[in-house]
C-alpha atoms as a PDB file:
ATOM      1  CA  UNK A   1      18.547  -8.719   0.282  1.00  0.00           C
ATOM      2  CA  UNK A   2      15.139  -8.467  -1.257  1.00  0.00           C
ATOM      3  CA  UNK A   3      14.536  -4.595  -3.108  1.00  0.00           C
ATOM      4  CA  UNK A   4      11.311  -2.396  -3.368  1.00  0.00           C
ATOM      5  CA  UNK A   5      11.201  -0.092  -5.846  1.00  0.00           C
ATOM      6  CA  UNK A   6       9.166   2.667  -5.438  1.00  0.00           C
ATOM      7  CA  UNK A   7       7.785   5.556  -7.335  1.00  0.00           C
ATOM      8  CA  UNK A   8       5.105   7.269  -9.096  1.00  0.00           C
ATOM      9  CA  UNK A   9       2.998   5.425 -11.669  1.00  0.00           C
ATOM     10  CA  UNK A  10      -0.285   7.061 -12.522  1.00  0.00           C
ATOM     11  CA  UNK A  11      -0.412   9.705 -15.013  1.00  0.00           C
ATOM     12  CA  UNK A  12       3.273   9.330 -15.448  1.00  0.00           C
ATOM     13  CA  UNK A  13       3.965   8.540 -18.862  1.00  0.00           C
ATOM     14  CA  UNK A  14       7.698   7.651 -18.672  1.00  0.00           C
ATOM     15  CA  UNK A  15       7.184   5.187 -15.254  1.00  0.00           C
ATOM     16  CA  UNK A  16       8.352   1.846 -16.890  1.00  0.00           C
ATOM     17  CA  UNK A  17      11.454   3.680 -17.876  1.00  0.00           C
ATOM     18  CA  UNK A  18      12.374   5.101 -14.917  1.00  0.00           C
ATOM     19  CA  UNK A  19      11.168   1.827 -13.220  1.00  0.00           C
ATOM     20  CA  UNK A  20      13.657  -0.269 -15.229  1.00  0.00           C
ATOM     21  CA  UNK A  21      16.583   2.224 -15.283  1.00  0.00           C
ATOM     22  CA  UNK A  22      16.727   2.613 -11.306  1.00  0.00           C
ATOM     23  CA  UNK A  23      15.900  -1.432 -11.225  1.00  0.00           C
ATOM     24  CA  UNK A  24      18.996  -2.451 -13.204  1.00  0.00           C
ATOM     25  CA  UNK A  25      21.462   0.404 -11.760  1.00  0.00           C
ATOM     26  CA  UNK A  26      20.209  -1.567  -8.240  1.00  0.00           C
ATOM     27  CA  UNK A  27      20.668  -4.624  -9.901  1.00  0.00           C
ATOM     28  CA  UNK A  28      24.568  -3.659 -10.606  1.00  0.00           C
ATOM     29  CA  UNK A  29      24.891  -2.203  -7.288  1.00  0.00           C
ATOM     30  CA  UNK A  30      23.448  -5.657  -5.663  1.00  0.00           C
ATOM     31  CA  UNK A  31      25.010  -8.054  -7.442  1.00  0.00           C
ATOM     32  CA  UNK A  32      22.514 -10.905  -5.903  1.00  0.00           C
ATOM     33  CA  UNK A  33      19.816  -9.157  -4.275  1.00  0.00           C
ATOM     34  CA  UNK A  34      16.027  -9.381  -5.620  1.00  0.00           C
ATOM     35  CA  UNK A  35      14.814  -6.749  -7.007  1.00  0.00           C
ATOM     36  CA  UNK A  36      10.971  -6.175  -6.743  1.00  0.00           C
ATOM     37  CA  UNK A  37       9.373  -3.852  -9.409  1.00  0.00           C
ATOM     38  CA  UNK A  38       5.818  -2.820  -8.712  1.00  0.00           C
ATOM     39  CA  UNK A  39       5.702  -1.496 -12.463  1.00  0.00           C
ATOM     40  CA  UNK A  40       5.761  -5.399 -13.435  1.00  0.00           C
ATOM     41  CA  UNK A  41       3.625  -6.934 -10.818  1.00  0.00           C
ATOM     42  CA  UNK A  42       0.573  -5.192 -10.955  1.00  0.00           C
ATOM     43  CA  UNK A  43      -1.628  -6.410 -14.137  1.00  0.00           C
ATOM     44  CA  UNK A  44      -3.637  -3.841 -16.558  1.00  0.00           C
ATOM     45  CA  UNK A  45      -7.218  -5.357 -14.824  1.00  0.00           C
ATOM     46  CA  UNK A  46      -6.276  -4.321 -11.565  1.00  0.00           C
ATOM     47  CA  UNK A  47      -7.791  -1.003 -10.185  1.00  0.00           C
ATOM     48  CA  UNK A  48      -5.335   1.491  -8.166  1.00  0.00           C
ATOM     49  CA  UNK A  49      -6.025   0.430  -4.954  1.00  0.00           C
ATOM     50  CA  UNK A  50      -6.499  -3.211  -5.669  1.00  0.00           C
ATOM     51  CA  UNK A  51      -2.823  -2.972  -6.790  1.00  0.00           C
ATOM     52  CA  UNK A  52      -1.546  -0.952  -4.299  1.00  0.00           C
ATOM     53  CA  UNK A  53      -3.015  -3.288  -1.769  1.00  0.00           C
ATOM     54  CA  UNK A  54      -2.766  -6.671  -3.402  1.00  0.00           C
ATOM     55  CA  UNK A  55       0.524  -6.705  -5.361  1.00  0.00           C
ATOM     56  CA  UNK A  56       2.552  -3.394  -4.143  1.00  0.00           C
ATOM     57  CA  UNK A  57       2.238  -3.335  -0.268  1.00  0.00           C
ATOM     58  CA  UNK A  58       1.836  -7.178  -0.036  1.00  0.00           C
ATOM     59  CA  UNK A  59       5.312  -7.119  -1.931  1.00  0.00           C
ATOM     60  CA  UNK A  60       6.679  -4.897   0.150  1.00  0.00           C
ATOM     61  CA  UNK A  61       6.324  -6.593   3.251  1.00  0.00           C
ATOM     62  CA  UNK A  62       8.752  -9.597   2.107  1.00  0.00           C
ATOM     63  CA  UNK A  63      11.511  -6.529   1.112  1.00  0.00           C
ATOM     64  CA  UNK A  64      14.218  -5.677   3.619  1.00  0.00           C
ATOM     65  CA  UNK A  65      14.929  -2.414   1.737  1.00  0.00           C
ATOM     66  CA  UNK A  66      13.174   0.095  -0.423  1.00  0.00           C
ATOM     67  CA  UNK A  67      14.035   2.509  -3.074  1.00  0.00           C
ATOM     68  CA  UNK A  68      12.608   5.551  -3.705  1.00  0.00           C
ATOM     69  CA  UNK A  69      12.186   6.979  -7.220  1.00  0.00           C
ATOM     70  CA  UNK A  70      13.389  10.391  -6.901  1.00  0.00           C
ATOM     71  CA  UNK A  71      10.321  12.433  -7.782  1.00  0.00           C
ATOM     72  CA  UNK A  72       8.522   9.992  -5.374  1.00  0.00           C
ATOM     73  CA  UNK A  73       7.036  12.765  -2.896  1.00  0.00           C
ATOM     74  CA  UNK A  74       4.212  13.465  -5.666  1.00  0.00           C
ATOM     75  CA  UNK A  75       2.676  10.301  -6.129  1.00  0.00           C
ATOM     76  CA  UNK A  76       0.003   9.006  -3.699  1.00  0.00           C
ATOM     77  CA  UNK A  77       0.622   5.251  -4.124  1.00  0.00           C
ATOM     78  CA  UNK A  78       4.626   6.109  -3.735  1.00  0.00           C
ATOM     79  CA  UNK A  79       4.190   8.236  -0.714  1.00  0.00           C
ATOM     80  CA  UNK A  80       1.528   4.995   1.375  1.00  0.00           C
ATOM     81  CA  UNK A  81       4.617   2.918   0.298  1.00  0.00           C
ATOM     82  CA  UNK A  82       7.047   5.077   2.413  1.00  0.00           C
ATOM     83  CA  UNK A  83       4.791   5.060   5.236  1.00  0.00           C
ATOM     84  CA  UNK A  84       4.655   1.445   5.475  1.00  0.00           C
ATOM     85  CA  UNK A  85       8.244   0.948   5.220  1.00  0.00           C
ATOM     86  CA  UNK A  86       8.673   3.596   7.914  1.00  0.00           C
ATOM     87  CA  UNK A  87       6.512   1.576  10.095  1.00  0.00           C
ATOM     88  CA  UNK A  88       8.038  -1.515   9.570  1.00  0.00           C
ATOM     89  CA  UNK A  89      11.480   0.007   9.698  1.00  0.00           C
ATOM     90  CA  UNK A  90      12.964  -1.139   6.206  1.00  0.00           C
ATOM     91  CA  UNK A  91      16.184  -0.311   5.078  1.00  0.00           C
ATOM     92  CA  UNK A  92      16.373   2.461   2.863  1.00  0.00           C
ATOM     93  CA  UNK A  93      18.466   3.124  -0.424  1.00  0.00           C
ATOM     94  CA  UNK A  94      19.619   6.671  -1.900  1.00  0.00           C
ATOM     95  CA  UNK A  95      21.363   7.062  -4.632  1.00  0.00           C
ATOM     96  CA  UNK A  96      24.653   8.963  -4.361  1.00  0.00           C
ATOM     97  CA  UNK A  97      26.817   9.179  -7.240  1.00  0.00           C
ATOM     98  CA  UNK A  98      27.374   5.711  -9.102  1.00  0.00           C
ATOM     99  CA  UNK A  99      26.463   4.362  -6.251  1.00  0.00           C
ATOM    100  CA  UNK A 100      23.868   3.769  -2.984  1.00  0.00           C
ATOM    101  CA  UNK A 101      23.900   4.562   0.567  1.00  0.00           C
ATOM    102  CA  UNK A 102      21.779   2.756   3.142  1.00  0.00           C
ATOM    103  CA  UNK A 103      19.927   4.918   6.106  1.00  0.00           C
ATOM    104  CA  UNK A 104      17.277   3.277   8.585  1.00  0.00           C
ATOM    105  CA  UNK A 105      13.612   5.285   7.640  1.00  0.00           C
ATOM    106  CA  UNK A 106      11.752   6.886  10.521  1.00  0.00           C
ATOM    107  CA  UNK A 107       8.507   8.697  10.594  1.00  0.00           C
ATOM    108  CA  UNK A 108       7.144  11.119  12.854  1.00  0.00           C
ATOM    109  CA  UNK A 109       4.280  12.646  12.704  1.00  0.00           C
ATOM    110  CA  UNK A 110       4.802  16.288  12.285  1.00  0.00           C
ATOM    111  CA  UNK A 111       1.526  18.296  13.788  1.00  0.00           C
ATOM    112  CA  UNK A 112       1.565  22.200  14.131  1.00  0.00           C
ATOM    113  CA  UNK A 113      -1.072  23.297  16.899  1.00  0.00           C
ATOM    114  CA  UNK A 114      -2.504  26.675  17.093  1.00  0.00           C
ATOM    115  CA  UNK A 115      -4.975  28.622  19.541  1.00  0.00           C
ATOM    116  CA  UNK A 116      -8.188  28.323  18.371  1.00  0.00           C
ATOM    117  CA  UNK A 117     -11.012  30.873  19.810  1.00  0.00           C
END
Protein backbone atom coordinates (compact mmCIF):
# COMPACT_ATOMS: atom_id res chain seq x y z
CA UNK A 1 0.00 0.00 0.00
CA UNK A 2 1.75 3.08 -1.22
CA UNK A 3 0.01 6.66 0.49
CA UNK A 4 -0.50 10.21 -1.07
CA UNK A 5 -0.85 12.81 1.07
CA UNK A 6 -2.54 15.62 -0.01
CA UNK A 7 -3.26 19.13 0.98
CA UNK A 8 -2.73 22.72 0.73
CA UNK A 9 0.79 24.16 0.66
CA UNK A 10 1.06 27.68 -0.65
CA UNK A 11 0.46 30.50 1.56
CA UNK A 12 -0.19 28.07 4.32
CA UNK A 13 2.10 28.70 6.99
CA UNK A 14 1.48 25.64 9.23
CA UNK A 15 1.63 22.92 5.97
CA UNK A 16 4.73 20.89 7.18
CA UNK A 17 2.88 20.43 10.40
CA UNK A 18 -0.15 19.33 9.29
CA UNK A 19 1.80 17.37 6.57
CA UNK A 20 3.73 15.40 9.22
CA UNK A 21 0.92 15.02 11.81
CA UNK A 22 -1.64 13.34 9.24
CA UNK A 23 1.68 11.40 7.73
CA UNK A 24 2.57 9.67 11.01
CA UNK A 25 -1.21 9.13 12.33
CA UNK A 26 -1.26 7.14 8.60
CA UNK A 27 1.86 5.75 9.40
CA UNK A 28 0.27 4.12 12.78
CA UNK A 29 -2.80 3.27 11.02
CA UNK A 30 -0.60 1.38 8.15
CA UNK A 31 1.73 -0.28 9.94
CA UNK A 32 3.86 -1.08 6.54
CA UNK A 33 2.47 0.99 3.93
CA UNK A 34 4.60 3.94 2.21
CA UNK A 35 3.75 6.96 2.91
CA UNK A 36 4.39 9.69 0.21
CA UNK A 37 4.60 13.36 1.46
CA UNK A 38 4.56 15.98 -1.24
CA UNK A 39 5.67 18.57 1.57
CA UNK A 40 9.19 16.62 1.43
CA UNK A 41 9.59 15.89 -2.18
CA UNK A 42 9.30 18.99 -3.81
CA UNK A 43 12.71 21.15 -3.38
CA UNK A 44 12.73 25.12 -2.53
CA UNK A 45 14.07 25.74 -6.52
CA UNK A 46 11.16 24.26 -7.91
CA UNK A 47 8.33 26.63 -9.18
CA UNK A 48 4.51 25.61 -8.35
CA UNK A 49 3.76 23.95 -11.28
CA UNK A 50 7.10 22.38 -11.90
CA UNK A 51 6.36 20.64 -8.55
CA UNK A 52 3.02 19.89 -8.96
CA UNK A 53 3.87 18.28 -12.23
CA UNK A 54 7.29 16.82 -11.66
CA UNK A 55 7.36 15.55 -8.05
CA UNK A 56 3.50 15.67 -6.78
CA UNK A 57 1.39 14.14 -9.66
CA UNK A 58 4.34 11.97 -10.94
CA UNK A 59 4.24 10.61 -7.22
CA UNK A 60 0.94 10.11 -7.24
CA UNK A 61 0.62 7.90 -10.00
CA UNK A 62 2.79 5.02 -8.19
CA UNK A 63 0.11 5.53 -4.94
CA UNK A 64 -2.81 3.13 -4.63
CA UNK A 65 -4.49 5.51 -2.13
CA UNK A 66 -4.65 9.15 -1.29
CA UNK A 67 -5.29 11.27 1.66
CA UNK A 68 -6.82 14.32 1.78
CA UNK A 69 -5.82 17.07 4.23
CA UNK A 70 -8.99 18.20 5.58
CA UNK A 71 -9.09 21.84 4.52
CA UNK A 72 -7.98 20.44 1.09
CA UNK A 73 -11.02 21.95 -1.05
CA UNK A 74 -9.11 25.48 -0.92
CA UNK A 75 -5.93 24.78 -2.34
CA UNK A 76 -5.44 24.63 -6.14
CA UNK A 77 -2.52 22.15 -6.24
CA UNK A 78 -4.68 19.88 -3.57
CA UNK A 79 -7.85 20.07 -5.50
CA UNK A 80 -5.68 18.89 -9.48
CA UNK A 81 -4.48 16.11 -7.06
CA UNK A 82 -8.09 14.86 -6.39
CA UNK A 83 -8.93 15.03 -9.90
CA UNK A 84 -6.25 12.83 -10.94
CA UNK A 85 -6.87 10.30 -8.41
CA UNK A 86 -10.54 10.39 -9.40
CA UNK A 87 -9.51 9.58 -12.84
CA UNK A 88 -7.34 6.96 -12.10
CA UNK A 89 -9.68 5.57 -9.49
CA UNK A 90 -7.33 5.51 -6.30
CA UNK A 91 -8.36 4.43 -3.12
CA UNK A 92 -9.31 7.00 -0.85
CA UNK A 93 -8.66 7.54 3.01
CA UNK A 94 -10.92 9.60 5.59
CA UNK A 95 -10.25 9.95 8.77
CA UNK A 96 -12.91 8.83 11.26
CA UNK A 97 -12.17 8.87 14.79
CA UNK A 98 -8.65 7.26 15.71
CA UNK A 99 -8.91 5.74 12.81
CA UNK A 100 -9.45 5.58 8.63
CA UNK A 101 -12.05 4.41 6.37
CA UNK A 102 -11.42 3.52 2.73
CA UNK A 103 -14.14 4.68 -0.12
CA UNK A 104 -13.41 4.28 -4.02
CA UNK A 105 -13.26 8.32 -5.45
CA UNK A 106 -15.49 9.18 -8.38
CA UNK A 107 -15.89 12.36 -10.27
CA UNK A 108 -18.57 13.68 -12.24
CA UNK A 109 -18.74 16.53 -13.78
CA UNK A 110 -21.46 18.59 -12.34
CA UNK A 111 -22.79 21.25 -15.19
CA UNK A 112 -25.99 23.43 -14.56
CA UNK A 113 -27.53 24.54 -18.05
CA UNK A 114 -29.77 27.43 -18.43
CA UNK A 115 -31.84 29.10 -21.41
CA UNK A 116 -29.93 31.55 -22.87
CA UNK A 117 -31.78 34.27 -25.26
Amino acid sequence: MRIYVAGGMSGVPDFEEKFQMWSQRLKDSFPGAIICDPSKLVPKHMSWLEGLRICCMATLDTCSHIFMIPGFETSAGANIEYIQACQAKKKYLQPIGDGFVQGQLEWKWKVKYEQVD
